[in-house]
Protein backbone atom coordinates (compact mmCIF):
# COMPACT_ATOMS: atom_id res chain seq x y z
CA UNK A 1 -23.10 21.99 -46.55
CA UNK A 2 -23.42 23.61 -42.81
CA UNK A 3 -20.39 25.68 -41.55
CA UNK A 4 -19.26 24.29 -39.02
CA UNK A 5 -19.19 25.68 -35.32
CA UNK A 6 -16.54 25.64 -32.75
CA UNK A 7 -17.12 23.64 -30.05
CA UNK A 8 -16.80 26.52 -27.17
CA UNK A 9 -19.03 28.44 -29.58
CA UNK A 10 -21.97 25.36 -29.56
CA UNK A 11 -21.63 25.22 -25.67
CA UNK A 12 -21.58 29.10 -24.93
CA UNK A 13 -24.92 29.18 -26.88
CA UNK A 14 -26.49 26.11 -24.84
CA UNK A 15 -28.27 26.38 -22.09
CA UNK A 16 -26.58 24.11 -19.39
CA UNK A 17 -29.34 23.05 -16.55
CA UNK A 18 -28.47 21.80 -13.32
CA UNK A 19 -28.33 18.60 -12.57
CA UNK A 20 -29.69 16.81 -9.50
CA UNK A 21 -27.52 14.25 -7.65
CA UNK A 22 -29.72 11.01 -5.94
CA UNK A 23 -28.88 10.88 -2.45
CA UNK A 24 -26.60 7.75 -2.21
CA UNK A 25 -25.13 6.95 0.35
CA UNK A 26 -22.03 8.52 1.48
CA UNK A 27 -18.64 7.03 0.27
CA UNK A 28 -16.62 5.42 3.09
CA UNK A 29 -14.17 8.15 5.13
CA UNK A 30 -10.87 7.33 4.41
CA UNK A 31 -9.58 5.15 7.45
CA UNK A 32 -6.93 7.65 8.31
CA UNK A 33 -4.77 10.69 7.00
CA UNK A 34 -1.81 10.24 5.22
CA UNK A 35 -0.33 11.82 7.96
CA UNK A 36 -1.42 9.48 11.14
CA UNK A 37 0.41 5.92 10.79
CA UNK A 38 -1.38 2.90 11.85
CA UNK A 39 -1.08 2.24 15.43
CA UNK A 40 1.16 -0.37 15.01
CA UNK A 41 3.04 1.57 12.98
CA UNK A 42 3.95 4.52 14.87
CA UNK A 43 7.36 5.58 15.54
CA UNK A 44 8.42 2.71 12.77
CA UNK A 45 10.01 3.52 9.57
CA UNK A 46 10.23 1.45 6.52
CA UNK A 47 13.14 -0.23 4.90
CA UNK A 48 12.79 -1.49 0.73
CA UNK A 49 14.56 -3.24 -1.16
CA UNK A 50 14.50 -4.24 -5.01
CA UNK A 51 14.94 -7.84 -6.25
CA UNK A 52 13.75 -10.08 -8.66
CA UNK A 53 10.55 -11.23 -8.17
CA UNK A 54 11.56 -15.12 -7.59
CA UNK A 55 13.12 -13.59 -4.35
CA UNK A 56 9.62 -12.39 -3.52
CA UNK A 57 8.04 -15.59 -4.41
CA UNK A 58 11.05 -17.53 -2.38
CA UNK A 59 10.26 -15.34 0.95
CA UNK A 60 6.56 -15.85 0.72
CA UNK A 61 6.77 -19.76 0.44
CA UNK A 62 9.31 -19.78 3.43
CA UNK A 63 6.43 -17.70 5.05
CA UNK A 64 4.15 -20.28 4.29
CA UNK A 65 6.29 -23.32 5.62
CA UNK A 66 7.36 -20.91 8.85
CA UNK A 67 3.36 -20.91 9.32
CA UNK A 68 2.49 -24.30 9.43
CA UNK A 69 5.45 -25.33 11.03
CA UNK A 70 4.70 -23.04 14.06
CA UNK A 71 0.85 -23.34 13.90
CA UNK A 72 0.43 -19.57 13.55
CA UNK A 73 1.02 -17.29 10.78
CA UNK A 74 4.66 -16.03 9.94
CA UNK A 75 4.52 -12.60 8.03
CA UNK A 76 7.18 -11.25 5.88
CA UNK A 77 8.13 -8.98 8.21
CA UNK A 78 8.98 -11.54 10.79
CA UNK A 79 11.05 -13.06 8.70
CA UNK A 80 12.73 -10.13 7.61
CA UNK A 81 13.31 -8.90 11.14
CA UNK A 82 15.27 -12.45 11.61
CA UNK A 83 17.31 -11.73 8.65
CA UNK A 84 18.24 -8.28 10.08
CA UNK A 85 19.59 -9.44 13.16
CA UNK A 86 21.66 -12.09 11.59
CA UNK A 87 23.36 -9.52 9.58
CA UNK A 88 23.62 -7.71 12.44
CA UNK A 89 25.24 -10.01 14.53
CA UNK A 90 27.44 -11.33 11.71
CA UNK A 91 28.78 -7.36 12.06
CA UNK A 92 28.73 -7.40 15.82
CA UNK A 93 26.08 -5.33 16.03
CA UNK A 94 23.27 -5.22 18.69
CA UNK A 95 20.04 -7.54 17.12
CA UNK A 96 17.40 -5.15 17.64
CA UNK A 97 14.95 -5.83 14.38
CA UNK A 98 12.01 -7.07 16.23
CA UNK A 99 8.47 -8.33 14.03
């Protein structure tokens, strides 16, 4: 039976060579810091909410029926924005959640 070496023991002892990387091709920049919004996004903040996923599904259909309705598409956020002001004007205040 061979005693047994310790791992950082084997690897101390071995020779490491380098290793050549193929040139590939480089990997795609990433669009934008984490720091610099979206265009569209600038000066915006976001707003989340938890609920149970049949809400989620509920809002996406009514997206869907908003969109062919209209002939264009209806995002979440539109419809969200709509939501908003009704609340808002149910409390009087000024509707100013725009899509």
């Amino acid at each position: 039976m061979t005693k047994k070496t310790s791992l950082t023991a084997a690897l101390s002892e071995t020779p490491v060579e380098p290793i050549e990387l193929e040139d590939k091709p480089a990997a795609k920049p990433a669009a934008r810091a984490r720091s610099e919004p979206r265009p569209d996004r600038a000066g915006k903040t976001n707003i989340t909410g938890y609920f149970d996923k049949p809400v989620k599904w509920e809002l996406q259909d009514l997206a869907t029926e908003r969109s062919r309705a209209l002939g264009r598409k209806v995002t979440a956020q539109e419809l969200l924005a709509e939501a908003l002001n009704d609340l808002f004007k149910k409390y009087g205040k000024p509707e100013i959640a725009r899509g």
